[in-house]
C-alpha atoms as a PDB file:
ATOM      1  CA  UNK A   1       2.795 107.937 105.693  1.00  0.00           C
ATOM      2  CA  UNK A   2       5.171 105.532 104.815  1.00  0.00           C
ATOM      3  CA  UNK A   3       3.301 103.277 102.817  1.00  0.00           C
ATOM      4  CA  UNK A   4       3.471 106.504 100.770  1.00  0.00           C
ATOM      5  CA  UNK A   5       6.727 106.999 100.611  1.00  0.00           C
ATOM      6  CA  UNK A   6       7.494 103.496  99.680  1.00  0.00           C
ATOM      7  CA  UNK A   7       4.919 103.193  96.604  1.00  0.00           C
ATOM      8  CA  UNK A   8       6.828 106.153  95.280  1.00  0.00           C
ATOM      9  CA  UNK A   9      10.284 105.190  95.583  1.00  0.00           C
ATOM     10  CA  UNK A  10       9.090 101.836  93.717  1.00  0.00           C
ATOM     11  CA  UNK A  11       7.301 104.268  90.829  1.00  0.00           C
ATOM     12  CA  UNK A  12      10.177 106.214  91.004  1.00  0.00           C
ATOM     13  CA  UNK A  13      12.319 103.394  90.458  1.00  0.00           C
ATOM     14  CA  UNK A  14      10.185 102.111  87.722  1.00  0.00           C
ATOM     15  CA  UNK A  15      10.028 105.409  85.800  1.00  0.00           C
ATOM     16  CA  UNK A  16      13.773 105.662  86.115  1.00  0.00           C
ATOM     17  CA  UNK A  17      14.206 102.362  84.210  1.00  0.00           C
ATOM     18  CA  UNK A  18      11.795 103.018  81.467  1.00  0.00           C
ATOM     19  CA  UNK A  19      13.782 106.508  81.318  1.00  0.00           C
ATOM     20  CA  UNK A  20      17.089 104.824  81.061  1.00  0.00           C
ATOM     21  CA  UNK A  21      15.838 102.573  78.307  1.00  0.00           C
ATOM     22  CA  UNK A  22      14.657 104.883  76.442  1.00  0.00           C
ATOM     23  CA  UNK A  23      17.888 106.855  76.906  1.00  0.00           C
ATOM     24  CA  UNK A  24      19.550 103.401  75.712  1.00  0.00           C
ATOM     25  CA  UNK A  25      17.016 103.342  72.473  1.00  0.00           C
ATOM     26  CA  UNK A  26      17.688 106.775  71.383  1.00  0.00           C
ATOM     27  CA  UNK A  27      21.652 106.756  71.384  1.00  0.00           C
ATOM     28  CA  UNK A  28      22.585 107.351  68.168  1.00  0.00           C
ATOM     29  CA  UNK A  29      25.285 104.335  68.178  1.00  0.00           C
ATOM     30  CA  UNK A  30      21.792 102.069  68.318  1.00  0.00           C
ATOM     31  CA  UNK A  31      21.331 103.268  64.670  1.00  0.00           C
ATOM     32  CA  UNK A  32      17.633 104.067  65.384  1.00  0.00           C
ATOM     33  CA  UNK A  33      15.654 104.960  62.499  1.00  0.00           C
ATOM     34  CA  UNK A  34      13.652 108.199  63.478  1.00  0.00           C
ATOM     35  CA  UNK A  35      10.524 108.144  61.632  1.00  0.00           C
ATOM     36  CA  UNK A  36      10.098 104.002  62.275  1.00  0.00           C
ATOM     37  CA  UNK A  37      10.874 103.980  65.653  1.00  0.00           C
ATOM     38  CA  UNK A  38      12.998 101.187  67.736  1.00  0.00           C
ATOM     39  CA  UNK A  39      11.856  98.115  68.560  1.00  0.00           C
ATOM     40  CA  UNK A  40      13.484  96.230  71.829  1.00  0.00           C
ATOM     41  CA  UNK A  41      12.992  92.612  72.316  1.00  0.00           C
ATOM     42  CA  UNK A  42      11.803  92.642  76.021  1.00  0.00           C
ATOM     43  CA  UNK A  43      12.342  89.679  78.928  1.00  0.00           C
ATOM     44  CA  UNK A  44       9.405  87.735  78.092  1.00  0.00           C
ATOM     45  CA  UNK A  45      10.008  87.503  74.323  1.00  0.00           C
ATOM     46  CA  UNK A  46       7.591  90.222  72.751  1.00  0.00           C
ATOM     47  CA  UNK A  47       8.705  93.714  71.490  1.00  0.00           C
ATOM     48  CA  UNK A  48       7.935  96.744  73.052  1.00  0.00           C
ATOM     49  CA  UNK A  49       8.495 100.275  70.971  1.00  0.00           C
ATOM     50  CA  UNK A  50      10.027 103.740  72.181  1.00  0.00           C
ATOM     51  CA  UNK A  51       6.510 105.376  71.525  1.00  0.00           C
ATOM     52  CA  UNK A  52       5.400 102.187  74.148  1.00  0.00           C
ATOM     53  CA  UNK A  53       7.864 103.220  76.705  1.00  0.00           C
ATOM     54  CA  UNK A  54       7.367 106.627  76.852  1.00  0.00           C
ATOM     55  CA  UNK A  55       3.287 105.821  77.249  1.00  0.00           C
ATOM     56  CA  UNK A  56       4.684 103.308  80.589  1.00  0.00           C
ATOM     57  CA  UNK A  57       6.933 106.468  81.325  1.00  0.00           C
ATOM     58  CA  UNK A  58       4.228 108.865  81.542  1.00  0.00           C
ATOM     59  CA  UNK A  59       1.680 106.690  83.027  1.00  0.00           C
ATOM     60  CA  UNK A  60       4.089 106.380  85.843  1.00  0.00           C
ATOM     61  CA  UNK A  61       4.617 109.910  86.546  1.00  0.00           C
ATOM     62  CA  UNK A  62       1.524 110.919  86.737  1.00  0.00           C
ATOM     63  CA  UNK A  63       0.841 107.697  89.715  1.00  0.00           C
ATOM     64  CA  UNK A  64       3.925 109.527  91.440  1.00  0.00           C
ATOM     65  CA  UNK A  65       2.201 113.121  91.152  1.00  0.00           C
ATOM     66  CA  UNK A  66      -0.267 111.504  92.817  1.00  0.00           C
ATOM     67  CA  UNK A  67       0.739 109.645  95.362  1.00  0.00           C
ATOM     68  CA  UNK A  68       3.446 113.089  95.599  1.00  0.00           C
ATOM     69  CA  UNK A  69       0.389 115.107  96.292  1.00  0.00           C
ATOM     70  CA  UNK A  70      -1.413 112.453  99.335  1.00  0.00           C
ATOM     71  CA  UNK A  71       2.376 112.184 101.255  1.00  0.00           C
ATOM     72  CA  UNK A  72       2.238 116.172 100.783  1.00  0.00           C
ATOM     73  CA  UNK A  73      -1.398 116.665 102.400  1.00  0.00           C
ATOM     74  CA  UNK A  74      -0.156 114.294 105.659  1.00  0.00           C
ATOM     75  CA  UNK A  75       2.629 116.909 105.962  1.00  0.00           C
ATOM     76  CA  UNK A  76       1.065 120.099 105.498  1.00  0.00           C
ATOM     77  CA  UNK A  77       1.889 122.338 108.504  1.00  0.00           C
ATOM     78  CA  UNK A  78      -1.256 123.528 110.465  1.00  0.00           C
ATOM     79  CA  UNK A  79      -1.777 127.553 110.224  1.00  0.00           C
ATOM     80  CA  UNK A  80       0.144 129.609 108.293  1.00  0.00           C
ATOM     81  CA  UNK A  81       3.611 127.888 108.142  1.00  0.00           C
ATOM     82  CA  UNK A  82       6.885 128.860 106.989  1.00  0.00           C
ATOM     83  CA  UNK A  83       8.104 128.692 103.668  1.00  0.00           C
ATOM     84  CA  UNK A  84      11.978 127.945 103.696  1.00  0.00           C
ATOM     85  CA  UNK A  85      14.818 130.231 101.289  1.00  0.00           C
ATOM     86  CA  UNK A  86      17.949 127.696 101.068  1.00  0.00           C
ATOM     87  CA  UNK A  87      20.792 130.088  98.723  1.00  0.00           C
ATOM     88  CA  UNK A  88      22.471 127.599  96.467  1.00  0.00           C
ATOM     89  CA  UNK A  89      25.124 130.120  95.490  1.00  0.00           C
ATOM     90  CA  UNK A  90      28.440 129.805  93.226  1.00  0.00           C
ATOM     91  CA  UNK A  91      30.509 126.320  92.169  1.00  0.00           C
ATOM     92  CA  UNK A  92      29.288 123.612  93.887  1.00  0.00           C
ATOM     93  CA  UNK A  93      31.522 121.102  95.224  1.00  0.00           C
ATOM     94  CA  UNK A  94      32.097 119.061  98.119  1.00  0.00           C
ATOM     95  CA  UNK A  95      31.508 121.532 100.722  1.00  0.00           C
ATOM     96  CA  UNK A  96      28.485 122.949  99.310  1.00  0.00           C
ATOM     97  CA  UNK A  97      26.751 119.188  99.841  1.00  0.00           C
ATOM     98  CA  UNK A  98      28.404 118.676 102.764  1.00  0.00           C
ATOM     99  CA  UNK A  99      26.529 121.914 104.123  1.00  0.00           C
ATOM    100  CA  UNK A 100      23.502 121.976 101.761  1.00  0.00           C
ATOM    101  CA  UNK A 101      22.382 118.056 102.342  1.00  0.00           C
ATOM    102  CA  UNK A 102      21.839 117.787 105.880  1.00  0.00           C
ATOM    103  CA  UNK A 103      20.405 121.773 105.734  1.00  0.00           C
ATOM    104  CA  UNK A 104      18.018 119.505 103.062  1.00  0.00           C
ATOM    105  CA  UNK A 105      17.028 116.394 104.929  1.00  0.00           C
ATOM    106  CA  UNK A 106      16.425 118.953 108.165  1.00  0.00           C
ATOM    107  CA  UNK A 107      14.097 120.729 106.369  1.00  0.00           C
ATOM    108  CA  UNK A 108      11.828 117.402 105.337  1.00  0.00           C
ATOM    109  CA  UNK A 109      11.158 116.809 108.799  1.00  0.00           C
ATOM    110  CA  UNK A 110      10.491 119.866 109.994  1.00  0.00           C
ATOM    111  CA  UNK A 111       6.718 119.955 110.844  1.00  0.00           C
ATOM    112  CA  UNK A 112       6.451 123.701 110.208  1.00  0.00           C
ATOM    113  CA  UNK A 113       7.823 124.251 106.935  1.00  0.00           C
ATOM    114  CA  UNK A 114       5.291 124.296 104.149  1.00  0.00           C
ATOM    115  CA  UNK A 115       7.455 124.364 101.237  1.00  0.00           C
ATOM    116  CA  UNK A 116      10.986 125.861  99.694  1.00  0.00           C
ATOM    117  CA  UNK A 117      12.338 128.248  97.741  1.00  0.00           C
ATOM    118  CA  UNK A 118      15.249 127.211  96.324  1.00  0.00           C
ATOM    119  CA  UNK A 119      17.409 130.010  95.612  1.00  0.00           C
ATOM    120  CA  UNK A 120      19.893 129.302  92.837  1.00  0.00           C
ATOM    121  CA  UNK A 121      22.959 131.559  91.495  1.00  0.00           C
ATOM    122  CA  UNK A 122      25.417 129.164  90.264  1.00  0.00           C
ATOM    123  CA  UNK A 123      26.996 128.168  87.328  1.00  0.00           C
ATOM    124  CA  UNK A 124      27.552 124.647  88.063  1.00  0.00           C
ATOM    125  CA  UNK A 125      30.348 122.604  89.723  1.00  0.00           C
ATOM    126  CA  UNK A 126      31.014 119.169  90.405  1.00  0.00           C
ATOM    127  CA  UNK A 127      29.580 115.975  89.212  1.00  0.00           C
ATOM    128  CA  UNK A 128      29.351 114.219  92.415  1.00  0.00           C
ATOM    129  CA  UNK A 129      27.942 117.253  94.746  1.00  0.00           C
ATOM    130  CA  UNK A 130      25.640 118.217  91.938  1.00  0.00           C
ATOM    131  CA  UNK A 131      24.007 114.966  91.598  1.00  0.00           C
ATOM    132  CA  UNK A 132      24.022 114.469  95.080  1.00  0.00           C
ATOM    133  CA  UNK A 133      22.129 117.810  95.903  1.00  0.00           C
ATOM    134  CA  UNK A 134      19.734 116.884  92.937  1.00  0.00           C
ATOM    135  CA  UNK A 135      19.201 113.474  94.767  1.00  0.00           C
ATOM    136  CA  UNK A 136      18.067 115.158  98.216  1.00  0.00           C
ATOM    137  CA  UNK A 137      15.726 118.245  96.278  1.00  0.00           C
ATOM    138  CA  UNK A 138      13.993 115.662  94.856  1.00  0.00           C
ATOM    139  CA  UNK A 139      12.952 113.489  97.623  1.00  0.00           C
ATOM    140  CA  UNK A 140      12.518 116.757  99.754  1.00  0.00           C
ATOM    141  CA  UNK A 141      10.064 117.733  96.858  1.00  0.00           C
ATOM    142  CA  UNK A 142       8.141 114.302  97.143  1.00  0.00           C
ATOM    143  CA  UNK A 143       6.997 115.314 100.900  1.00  0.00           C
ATOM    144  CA  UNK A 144       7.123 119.675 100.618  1.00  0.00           C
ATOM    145  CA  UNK A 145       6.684 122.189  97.605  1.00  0.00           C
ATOM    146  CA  UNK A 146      10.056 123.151  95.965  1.00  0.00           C
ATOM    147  CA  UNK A 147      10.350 126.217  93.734  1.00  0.00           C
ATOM    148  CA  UNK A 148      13.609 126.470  92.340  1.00  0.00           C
ATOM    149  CA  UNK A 149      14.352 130.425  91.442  1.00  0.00           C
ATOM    150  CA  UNK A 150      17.259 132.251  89.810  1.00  0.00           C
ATOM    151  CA  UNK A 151      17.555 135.971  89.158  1.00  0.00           C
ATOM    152  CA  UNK A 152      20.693 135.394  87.480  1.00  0.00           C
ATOM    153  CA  UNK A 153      22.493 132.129  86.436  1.00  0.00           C
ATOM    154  CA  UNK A 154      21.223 128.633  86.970  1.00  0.00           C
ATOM    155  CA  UNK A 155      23.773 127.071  84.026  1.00  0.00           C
ATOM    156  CA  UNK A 156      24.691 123.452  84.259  1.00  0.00           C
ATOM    157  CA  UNK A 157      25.213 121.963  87.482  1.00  0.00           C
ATOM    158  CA  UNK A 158      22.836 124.421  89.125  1.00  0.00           C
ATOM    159  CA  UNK A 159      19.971 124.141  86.339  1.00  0.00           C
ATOM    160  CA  UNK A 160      21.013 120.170  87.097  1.00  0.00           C
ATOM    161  CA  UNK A 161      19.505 121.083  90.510  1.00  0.00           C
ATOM    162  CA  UNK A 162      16.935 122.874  89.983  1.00  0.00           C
ATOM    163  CA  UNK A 163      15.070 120.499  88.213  1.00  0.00           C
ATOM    164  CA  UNK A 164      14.279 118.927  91.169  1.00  0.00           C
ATOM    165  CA  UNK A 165      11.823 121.040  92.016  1.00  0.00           C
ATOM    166  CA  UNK A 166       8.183 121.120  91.165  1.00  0.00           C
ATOM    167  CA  UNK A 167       8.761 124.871  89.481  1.00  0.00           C
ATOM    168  CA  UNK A 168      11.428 127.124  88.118  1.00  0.00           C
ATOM    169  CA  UNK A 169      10.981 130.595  88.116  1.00  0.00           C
ATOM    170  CA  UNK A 170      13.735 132.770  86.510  1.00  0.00           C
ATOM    171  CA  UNK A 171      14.040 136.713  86.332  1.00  0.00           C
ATOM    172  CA  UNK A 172      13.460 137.371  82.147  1.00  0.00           C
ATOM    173  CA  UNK A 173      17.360 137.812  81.385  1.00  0.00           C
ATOM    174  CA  UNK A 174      18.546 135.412  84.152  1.00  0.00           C
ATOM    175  CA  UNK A 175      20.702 132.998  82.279  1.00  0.00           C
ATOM    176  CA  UNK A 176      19.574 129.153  82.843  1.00  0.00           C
ATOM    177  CA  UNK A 177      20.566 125.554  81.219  1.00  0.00           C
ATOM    178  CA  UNK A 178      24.087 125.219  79.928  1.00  0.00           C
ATOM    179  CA  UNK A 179      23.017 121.325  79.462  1.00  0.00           C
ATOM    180  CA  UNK A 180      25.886 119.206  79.090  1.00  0.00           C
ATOM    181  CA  UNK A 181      29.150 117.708  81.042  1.00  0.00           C
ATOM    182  CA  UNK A 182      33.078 119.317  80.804  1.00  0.00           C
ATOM    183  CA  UNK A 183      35.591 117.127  81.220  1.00  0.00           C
ATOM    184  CA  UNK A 184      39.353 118.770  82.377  1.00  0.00           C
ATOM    185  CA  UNK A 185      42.605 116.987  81.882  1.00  0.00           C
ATOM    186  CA  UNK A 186      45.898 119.039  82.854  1.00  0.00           C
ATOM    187  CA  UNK A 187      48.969 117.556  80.733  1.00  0.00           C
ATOM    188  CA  UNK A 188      52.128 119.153  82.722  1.00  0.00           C
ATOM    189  CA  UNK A 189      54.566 117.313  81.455  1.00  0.00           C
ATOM    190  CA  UNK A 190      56.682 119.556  79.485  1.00  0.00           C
ATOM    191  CA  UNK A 191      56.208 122.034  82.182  1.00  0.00           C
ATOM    192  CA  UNK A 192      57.768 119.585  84.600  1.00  0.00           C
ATOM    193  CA  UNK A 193      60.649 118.971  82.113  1.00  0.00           C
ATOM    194  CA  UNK A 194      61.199 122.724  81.830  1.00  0.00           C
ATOM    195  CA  UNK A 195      61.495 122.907  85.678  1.00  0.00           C
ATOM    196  CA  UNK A 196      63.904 119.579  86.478  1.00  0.00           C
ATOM    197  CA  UNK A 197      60.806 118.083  87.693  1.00  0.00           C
ATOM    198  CA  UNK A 198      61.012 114.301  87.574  1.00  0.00           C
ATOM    199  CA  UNK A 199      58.003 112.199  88.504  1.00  0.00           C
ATOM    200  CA  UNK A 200      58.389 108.427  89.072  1.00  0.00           C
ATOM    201  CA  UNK A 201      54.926 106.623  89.336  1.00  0.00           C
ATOM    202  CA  UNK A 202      54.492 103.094  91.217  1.00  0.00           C
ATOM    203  CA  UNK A 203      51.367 101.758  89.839  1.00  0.00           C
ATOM    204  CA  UNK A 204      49.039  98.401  90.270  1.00  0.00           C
ATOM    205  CA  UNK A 205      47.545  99.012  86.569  1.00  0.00           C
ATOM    206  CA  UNK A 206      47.989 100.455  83.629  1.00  0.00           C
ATOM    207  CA  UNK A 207      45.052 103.436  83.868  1.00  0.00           C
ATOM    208  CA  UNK A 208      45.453 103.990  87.825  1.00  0.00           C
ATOM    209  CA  UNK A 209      47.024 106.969  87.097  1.00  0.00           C
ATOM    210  CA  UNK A 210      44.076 108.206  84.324  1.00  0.00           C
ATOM    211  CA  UNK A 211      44.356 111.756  84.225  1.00  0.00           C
ATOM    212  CA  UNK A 212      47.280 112.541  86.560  1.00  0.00           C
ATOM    213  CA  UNK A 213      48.314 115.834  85.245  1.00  0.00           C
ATOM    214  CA  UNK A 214      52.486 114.465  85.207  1.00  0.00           C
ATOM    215  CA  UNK A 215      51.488 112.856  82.058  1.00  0.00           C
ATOM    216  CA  UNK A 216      48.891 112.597  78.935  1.00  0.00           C
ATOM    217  CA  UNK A 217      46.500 110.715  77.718  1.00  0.00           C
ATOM    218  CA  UNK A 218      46.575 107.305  76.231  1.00  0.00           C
ATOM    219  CA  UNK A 219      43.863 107.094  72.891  1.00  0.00           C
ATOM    220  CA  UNK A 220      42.388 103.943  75.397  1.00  0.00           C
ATOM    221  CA  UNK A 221      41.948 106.894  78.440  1.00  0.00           C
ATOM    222  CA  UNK A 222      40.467 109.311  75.922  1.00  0.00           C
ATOM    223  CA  UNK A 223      37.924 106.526  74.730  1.00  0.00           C
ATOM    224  CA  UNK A 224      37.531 105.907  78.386  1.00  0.00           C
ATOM    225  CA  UNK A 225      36.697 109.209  79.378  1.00  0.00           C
ATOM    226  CA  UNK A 226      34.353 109.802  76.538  1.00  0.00           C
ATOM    227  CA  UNK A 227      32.136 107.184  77.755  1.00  0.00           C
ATOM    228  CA  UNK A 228      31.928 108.249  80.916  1.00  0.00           C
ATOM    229  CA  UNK A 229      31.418 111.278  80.053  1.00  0.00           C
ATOM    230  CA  UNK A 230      28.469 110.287  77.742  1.00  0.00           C
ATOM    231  CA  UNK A 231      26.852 108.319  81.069  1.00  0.00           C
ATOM    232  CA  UNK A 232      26.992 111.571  82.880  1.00  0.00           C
ATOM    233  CA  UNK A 233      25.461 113.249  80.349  1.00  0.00           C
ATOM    234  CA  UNK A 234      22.382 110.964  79.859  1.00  0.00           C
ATOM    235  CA  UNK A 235      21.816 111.369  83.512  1.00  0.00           C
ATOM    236  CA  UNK A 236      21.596 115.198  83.001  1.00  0.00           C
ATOM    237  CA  UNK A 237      19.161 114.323  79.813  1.00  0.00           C
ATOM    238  CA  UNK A 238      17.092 111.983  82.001  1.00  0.00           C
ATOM    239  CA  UNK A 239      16.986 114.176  85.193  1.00  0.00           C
ATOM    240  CA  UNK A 240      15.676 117.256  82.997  1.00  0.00           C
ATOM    241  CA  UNK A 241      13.209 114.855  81.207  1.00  0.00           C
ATOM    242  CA  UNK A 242      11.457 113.879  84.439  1.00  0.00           C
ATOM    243  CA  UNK A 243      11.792 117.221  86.424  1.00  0.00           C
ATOM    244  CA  UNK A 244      10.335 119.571  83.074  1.00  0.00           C
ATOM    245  CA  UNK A 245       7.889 116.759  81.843  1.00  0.00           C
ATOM    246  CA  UNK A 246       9.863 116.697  78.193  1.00  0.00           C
ATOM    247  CA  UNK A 247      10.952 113.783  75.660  1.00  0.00           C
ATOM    248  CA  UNK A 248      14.593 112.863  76.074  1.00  0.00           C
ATOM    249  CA  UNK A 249      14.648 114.158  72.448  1.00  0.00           C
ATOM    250  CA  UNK A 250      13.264 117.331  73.401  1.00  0.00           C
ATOM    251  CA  UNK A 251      15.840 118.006  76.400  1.00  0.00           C
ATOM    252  CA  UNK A 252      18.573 117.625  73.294  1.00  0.00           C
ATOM    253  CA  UNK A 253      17.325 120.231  71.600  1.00  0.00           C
ATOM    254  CA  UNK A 254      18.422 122.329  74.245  1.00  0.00           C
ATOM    255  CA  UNK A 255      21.538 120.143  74.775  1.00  0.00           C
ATOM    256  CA  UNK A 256      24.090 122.479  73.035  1.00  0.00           C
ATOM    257  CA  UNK A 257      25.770 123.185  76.313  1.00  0.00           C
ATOM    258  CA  UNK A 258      24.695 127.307  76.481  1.00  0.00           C
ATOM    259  CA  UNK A 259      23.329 129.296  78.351  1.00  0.00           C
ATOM    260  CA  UNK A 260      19.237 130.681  77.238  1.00  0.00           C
ATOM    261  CA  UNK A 261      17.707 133.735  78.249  1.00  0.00           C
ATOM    262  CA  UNK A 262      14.390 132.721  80.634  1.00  0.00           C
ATOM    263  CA  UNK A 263      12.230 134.762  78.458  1.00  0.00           C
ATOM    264  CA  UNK A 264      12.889 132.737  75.403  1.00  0.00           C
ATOM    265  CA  UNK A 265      13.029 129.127  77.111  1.00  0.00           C
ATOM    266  CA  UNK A 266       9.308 129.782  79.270  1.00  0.00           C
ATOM    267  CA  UNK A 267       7.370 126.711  79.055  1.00  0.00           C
ATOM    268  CA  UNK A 268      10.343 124.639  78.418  1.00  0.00           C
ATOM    269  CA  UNK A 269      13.519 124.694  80.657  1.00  0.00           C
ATOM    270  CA  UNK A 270      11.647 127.062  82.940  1.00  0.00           C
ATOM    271  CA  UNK A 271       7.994 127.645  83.914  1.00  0.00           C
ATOM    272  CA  UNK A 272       7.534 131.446  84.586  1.00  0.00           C
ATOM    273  CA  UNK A 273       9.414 134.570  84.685  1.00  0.00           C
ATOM    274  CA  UNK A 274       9.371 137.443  87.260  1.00  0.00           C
ATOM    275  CA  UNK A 275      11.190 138.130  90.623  1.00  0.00           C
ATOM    276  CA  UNK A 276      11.772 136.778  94.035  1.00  0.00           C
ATOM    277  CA  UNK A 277       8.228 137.601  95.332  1.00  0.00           C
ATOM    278  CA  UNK A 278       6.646 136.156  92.103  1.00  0.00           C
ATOM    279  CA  UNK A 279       8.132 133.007  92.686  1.00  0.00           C
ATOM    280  CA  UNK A 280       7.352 133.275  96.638  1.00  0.00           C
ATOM    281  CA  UNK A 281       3.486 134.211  95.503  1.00  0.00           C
ATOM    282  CA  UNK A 282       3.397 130.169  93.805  1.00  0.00           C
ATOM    283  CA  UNK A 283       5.286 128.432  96.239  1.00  0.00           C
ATOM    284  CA  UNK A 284       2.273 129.725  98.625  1.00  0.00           C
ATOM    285  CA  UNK A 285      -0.116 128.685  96.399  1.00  0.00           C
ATOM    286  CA  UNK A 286       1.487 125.141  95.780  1.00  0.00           C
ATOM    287  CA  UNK A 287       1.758 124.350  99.419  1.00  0.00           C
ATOM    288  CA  UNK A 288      -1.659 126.252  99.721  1.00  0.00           C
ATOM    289  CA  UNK A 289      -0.087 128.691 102.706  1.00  0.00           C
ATOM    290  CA  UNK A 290      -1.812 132.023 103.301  1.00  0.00           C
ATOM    291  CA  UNK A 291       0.654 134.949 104.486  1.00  0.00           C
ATOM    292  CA  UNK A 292       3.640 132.130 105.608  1.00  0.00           C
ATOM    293  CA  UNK A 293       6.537 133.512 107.849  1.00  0.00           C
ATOM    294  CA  UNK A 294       9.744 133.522 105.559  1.00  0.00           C
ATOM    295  CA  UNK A 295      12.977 132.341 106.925  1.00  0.00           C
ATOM    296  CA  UNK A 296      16.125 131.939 105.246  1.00  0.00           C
ATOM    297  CA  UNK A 297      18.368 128.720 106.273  1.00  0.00           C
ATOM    298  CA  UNK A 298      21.451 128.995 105.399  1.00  0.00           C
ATOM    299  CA  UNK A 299      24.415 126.209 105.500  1.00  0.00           C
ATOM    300  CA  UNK A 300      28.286 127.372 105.091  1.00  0.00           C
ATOM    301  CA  UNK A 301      28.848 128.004 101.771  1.00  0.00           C
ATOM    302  CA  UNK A 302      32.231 126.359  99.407  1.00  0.00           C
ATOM    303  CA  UNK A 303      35.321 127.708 100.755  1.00  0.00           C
ATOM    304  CA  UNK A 304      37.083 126.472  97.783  1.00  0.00           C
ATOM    305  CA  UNK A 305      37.441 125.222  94.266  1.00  0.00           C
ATOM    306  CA  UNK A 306      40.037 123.403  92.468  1.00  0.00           C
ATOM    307  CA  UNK A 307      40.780 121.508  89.937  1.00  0.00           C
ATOM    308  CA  UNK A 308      44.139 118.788  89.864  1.00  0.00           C
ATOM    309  CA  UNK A 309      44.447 116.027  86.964  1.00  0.00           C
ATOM    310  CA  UNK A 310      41.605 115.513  85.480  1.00  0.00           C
ATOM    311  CA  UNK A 311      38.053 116.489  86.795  1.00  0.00           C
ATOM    312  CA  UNK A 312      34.078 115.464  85.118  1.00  0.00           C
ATOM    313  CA  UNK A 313      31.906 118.661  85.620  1.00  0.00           C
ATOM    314  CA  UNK A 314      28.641 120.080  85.197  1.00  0.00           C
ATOM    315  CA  UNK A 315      29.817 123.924  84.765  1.00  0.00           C
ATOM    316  CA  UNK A 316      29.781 126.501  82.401  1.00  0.00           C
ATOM    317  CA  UNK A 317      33.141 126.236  80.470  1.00  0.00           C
ATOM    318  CA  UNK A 318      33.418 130.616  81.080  1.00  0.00           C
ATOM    319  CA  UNK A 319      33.259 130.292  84.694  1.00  0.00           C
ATOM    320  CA  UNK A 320      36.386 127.849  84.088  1.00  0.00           C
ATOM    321  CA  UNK A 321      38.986 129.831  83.745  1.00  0.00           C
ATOM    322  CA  UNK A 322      39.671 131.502  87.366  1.00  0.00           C
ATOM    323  CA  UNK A 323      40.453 128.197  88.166  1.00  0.00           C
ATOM    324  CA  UNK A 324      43.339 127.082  85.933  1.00  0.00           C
ATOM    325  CA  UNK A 325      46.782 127.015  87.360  1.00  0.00           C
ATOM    326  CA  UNK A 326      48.840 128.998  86.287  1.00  0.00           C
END
């Protein structure tokens, strides 16, 4: 089995590259012209286009579908087997991988588990947990069937997640995407003045205080943060590239940062619409099960949500607002 596992964390790898240079190719700053194409000069001195890459890209996906599919034949449970309901529900932060990760990584090596139905309702959260959940549904999905479903909201950070999976099913007005990063800085400085508050700051460096909420920020910090917000983005572009089989290009047509309807985005940010059962009736016939027992495994959820200084974040800018101080 492992030999299995290996060969596709080394395609995965690969396809990750070729999707990061084509991320690289197609930044605008590159100057790029769109009907010619870019041209990159590669190690061993000859030039490879974009249209090259993505032909590499896809000719490595489809070698990790299959090798995907053999690793998911050695673990098929014998009989009927259990198809798994894990509720990713509201922000995600900390505590919501720190409960949903291990649930995760359980789940792989359970024997009797055919496959997953990832239940989503959640408009986002943090950048770390996010990406870190995203991390674990995909390898989970390498080795079991994952159907991501949401009969509501999967915006941002969750439709981050639910990528992942093999599916997406989505109830017809559930609202899914919201593709794109927030970044929240906090300048409290006059309120501190209007309260006597004085803050005295012992620092090592100039930026070690970036985005401490006692003060604003410098036009270096803002450049700063843009760029690091632009790398988190291009990991959301990539990660929706791979997981819905779609040209970075095509992900940024979508890319606006709102929220779409199901019914209007079927075939590209999701896969089918319907309910709960639908989405139950293909996990069973991905993971080929035949009336499976259906549990649902459920990890503490977030206890809490907060935001101090400055914060990067895959979520829905409305669902913001509960959370500013005040």
């Amino acid at each position: 089995m492992w030999k299995y596992v290996a060969l596709i964390l080394v395609l995965m790898l690969a396809a990750s590259t070729v999707s990061a240079v084509l991320l690289y190719m197609q930044n605008s700053a590159l100057q790029i012209p769109p009907k010619t194409g870019g041209v990159v000069e590669t190690s061993t001195g000859g030039n490879c286009s974009a249209s090259e890459y993505e032909s590499q890209l896809r000719e490595l996906q489809e070698r990790v579908e299959f090798l995907k599919s053999q690793l998911r034949a050695k673990n098929a449970p014998p009989g009927n087997g259990t198809i798994a309901i894990v509720p990713v529900f509201g922000i995600i932060d900390g505590y919501t991988a720190l409960n949903l990760v291990p649930l995760l990584r359980d789940i792989a090596k359970n024997d009797s588990i055919g496959g997953v139905l990832l239940w989503i309702e959640s408009p986002g959260g943090e950048v770390g947990p996010v990406i870190e959940i995203y991390r674990e549904v995909s390898k989970l999905n390498m080795i079991k069937p994952v159907v991501a479903y949401t009969g509501g909201l999967a915006a941002s950070g969750g439709y981050y997640i639910a990528v992942g999976a093999d599916k997406i099913v989505a109830a017809p007005l559930a609202e899914v995407g919201s593709i794109g990063v927030l970044y929240v800085h906090y300048d409290m400085e006059k309120n501190y003045e209007m309260n006597g508050v004085k803050v005295e700051v012992f620092k090592t460096g100039p930026h070690k205080d970036m985005g401490a909420e006692w003060r604003a920020l410098t036009p270096e910090e803002k450049e700063e943060i843009t760029r690091m917000i632009g790398t988190y983005f291009n990991a959301f572009l990539s990660a929706v590239a791979t997981g819905r089989n779609m040209s970075v290009e095509e992900v940024r047509e979508f890319a606006t940062g709102e929220t779409w309807f199901a019914e209007n985005v079927m075939g590209r940010l999701i896969d089918e619409t319907g309910d709960m059962d639908g989405a139950l009736r293909l996990l069973e016939g991905l993971a080929n099960l035949t009336n499976p027992k259906v549990v649902i495994f459920r990890g503490r959820q977030a206890s809490s949500f907060g935001i101090y200084g400055s914060t990067a974040l895959y979520l829905d800018p409305r669902y913001l607002s509960p959370y500013v101080k005040g």
